[in-house]
C-alpha atoms as a PDB file:
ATOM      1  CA  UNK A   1     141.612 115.205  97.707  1.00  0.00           C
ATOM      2  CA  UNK A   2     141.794 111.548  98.744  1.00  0.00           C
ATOM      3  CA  UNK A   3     139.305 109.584 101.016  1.00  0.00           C
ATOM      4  CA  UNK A   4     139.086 105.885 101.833  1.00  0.00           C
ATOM      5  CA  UNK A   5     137.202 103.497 104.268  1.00  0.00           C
ATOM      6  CA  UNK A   6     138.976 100.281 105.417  1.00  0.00           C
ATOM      7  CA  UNK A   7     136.828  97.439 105.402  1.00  0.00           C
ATOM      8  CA  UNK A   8     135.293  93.641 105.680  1.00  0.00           C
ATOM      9  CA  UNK A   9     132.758  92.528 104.165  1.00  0.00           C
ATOM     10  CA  UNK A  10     130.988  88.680 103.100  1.00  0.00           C
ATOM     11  CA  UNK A  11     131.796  89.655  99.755  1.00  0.00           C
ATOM     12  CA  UNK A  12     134.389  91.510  97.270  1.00  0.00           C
ATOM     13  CA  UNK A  13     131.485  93.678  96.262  1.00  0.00           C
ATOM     14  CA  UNK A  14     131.056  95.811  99.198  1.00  0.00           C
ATOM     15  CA  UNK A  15     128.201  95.815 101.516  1.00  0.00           C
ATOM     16  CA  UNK A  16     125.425  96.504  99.185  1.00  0.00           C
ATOM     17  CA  UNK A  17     127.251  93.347  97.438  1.00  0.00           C
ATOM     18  CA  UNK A  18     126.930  95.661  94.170  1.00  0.00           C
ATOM     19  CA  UNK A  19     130.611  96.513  92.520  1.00  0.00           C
ATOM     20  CA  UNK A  20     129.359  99.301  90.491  1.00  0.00           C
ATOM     21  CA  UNK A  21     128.301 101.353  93.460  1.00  0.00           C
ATOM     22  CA  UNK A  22     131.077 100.576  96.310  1.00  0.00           C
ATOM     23  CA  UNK A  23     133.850 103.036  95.969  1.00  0.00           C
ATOM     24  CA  UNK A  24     136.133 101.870  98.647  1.00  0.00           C
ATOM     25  CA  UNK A  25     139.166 104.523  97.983  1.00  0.00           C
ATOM     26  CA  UNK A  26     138.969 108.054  95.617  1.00  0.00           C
ATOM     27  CA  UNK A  27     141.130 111.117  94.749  1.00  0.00           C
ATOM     28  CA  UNK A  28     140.000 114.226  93.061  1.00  0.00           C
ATOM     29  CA  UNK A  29     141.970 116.713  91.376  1.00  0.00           C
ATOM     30  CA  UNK A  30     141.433 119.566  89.240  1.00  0.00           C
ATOM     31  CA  UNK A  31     143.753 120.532  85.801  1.00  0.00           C
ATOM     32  CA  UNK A  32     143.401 122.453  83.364  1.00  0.00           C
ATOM     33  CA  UNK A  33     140.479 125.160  82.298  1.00  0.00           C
ATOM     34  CA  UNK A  34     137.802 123.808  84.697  1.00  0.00           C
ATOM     35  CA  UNK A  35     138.765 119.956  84.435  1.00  0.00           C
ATOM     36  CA  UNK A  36     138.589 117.269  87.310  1.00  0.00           C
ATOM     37  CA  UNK A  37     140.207 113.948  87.347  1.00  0.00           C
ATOM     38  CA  UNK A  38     139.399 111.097  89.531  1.00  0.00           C
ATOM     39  CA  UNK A  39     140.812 107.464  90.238  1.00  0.00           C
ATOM     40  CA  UNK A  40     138.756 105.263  92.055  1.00  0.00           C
ATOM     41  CA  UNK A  41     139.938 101.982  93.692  1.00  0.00           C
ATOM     42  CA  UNK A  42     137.778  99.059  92.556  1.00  0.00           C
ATOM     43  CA  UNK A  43     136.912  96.258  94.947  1.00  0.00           C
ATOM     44  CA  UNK A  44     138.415  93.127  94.257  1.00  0.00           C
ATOM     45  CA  UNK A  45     138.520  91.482  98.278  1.00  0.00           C
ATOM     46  CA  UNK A  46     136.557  91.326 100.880  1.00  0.00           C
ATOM     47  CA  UNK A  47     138.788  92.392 103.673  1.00  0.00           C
ATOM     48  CA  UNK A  48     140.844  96.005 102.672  1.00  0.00           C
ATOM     49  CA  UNK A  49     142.878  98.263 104.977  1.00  0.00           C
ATOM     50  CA  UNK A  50     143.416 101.867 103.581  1.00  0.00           C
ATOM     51  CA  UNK A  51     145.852 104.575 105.329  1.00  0.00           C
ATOM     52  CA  UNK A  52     145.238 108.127 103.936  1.00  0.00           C
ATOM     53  CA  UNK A  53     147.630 110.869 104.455  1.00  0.00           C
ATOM     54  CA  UNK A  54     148.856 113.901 102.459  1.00  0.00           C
ATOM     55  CA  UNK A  55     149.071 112.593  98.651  1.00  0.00           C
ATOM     56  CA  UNK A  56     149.553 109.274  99.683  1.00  0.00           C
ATOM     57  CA  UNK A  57     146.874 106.070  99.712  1.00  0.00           C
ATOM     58  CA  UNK A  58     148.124 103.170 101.105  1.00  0.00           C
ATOM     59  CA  UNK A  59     145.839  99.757 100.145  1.00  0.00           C
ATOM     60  CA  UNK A  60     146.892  96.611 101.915  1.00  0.00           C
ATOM     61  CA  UNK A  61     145.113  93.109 101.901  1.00  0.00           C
ATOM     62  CA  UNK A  62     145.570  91.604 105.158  1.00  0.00           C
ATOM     63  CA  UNK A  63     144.013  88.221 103.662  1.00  0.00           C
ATOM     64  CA  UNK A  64     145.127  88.413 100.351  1.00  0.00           C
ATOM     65  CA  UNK A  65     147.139  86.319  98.092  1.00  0.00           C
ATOM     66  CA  UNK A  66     149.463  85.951  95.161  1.00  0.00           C
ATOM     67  CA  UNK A  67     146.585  85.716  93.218  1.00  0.00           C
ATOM     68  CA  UNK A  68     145.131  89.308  94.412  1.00  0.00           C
ATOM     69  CA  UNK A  69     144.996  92.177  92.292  1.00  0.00           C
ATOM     70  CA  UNK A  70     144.247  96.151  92.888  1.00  0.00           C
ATOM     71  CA  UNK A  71     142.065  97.455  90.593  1.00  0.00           C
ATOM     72  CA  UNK A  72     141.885 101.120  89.514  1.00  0.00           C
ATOM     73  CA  UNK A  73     140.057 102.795  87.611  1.00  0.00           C
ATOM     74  CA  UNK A  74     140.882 106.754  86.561  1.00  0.00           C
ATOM     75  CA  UNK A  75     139.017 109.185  84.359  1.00  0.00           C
ATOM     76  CA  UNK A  76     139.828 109.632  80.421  1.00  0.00           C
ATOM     77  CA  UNK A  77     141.034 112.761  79.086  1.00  0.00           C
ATOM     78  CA  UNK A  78     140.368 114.558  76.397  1.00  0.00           C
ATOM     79  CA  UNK A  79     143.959 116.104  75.883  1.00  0.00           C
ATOM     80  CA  UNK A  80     145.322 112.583  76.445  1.00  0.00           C
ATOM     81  CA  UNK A  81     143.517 109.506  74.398  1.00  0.00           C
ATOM     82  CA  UNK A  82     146.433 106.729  74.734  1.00  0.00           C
ATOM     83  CA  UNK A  83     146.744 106.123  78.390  1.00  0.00           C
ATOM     84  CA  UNK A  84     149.809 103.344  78.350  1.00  0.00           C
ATOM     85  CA  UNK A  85     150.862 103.957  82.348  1.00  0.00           C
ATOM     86  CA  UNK A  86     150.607 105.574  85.180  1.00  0.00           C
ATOM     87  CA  UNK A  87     152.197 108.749  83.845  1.00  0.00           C
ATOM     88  CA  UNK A  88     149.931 109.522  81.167  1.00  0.00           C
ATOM     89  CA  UNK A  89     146.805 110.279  83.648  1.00  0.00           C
ATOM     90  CA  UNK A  90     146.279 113.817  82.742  1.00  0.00           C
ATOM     91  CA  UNK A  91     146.754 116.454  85.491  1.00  0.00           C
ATOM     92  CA  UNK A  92     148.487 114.731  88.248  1.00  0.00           C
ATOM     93  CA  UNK A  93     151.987 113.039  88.653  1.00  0.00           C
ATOM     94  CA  UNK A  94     151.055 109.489  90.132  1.00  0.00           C
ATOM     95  CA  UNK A  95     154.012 107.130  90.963  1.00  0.00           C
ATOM     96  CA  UNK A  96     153.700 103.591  92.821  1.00  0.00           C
ATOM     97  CA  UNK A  97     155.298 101.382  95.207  1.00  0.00           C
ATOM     98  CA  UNK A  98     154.294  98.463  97.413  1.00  0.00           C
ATOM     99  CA  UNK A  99     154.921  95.047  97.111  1.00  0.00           C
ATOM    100  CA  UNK A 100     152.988  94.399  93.805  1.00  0.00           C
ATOM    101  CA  UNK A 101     153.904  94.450  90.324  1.00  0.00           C
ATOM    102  CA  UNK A 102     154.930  97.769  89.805  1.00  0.00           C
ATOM    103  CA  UNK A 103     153.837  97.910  85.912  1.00  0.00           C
ATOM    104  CA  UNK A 104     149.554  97.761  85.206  1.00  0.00           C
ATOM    105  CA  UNK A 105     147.710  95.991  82.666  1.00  0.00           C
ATOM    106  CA  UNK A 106     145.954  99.390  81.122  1.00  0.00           C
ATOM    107  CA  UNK A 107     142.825  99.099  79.406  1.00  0.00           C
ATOM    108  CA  UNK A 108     140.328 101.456  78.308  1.00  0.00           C
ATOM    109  CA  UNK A 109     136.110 100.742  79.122  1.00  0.00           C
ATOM    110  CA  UNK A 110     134.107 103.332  76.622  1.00  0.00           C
ATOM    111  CA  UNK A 111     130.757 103.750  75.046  1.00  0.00           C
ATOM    112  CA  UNK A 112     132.297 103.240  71.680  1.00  0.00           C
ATOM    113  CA  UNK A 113     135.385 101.224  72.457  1.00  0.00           C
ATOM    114  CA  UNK A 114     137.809  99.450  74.174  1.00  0.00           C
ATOM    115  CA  UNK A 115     137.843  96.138  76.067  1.00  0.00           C
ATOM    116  CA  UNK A 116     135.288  96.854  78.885  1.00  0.00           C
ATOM    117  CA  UNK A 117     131.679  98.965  79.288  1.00  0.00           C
ATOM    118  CA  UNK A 118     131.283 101.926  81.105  1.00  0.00           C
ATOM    119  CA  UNK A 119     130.529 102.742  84.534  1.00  0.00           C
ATOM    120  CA  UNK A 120     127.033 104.239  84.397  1.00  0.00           C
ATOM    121  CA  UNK A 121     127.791 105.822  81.439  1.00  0.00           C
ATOM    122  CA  UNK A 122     131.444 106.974  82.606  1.00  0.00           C
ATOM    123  CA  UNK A 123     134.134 105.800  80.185  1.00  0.00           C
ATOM    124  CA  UNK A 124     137.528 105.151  82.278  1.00  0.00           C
ATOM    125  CA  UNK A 125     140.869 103.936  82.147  1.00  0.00           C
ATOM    126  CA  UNK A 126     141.957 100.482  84.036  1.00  0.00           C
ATOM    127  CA  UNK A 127     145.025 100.213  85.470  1.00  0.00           C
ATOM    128  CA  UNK A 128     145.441  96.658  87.376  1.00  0.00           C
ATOM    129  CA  UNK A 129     148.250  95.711  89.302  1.00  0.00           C
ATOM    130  CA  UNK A 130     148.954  92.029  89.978  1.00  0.00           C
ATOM    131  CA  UNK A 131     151.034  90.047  92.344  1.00  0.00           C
ATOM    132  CA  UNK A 132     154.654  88.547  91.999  1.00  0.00           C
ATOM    133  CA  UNK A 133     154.391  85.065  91.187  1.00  0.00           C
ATOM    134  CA  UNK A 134     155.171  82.844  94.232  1.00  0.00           C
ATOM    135  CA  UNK A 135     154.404  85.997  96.606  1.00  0.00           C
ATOM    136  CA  UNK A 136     153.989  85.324 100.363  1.00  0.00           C
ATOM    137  CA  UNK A 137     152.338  87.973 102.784  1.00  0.00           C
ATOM    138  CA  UNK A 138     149.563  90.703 102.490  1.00  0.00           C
ATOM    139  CA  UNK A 139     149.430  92.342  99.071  1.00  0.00           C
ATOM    140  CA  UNK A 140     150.241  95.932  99.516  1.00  0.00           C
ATOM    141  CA  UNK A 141     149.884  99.139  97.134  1.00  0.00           C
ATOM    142  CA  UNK A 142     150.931 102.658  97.828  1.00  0.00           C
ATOM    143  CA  UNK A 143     149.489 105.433  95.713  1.00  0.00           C
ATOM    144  CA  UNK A 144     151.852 108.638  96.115  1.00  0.00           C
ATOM    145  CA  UNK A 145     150.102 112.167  94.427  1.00  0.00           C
ATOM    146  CA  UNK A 146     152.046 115.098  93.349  1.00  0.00           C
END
């Protein structure tokens, strides 16, 4: 399951202007015995367009810049504890295209570890695309489910 809200905004933040809360783009799935996994696209501009259709999220920044970056955050696993890419989120095959750096910076945000804090009390994986250096035109992102 996938939903998403295009949107603009005075701030990065959302319209509550609080990060933690604004969920602009999520996907569900369930794996496993009674498992569900979730990525969740975390705000980093104030202006986002999102196109939703089967398995696929599309994320562009209409005024973005080279210096823009998508931001995701996806749940931990207890079968997997070393999330290096995009193919080691357990249950789901995710792959990427677009027009930004194909390869994330992954980090790991937990209670008792790793180099962020948890989102009310959710531990999560980071996965952070940036932009080409010298890049010209909206930032774009596509998010493709199987």
């Amino acid at each position: 399951m996938i939903g998403a809200q295009s949107y603009r905004t005075q701030s990065a933040n959302g319209p509550s202007n609080n990060k933690a809360q604004f969920h602009p783009a999520v996907a569900h799935w369930a794996y496993g015995d009674d498992s569900i996994g979730w990525l969740s696209l975390r705000p980093t501009e104030a202006h986002v367009l999102m196109q939703v259709s089967p398995k696929k999220l599309k994320v562009t920044y209409p005024e973005g810049t080279s210096s823009s970056v998508f931001t995701f955050v996806a749940s931990p696993s207890l079968a997997k504890r070393d999330v290096q890419s995009w193919a080691d989120i357990q249950g789901i095959s995710i792959s990427v295209s677009g027009n930004a750096n194909p390869v994330p910076k992954v980090t790991f945000a937990g209670r008792y570890g790793g180099s962020g804090s948890p989102i009310y009390d959710y531990n999560y994986w980071s996965l952070v695309h940036t932009m080409p250096a010298g890049f010209e035109g909206a930032p774009e992102i596509i998010i493709e489910f199987e």
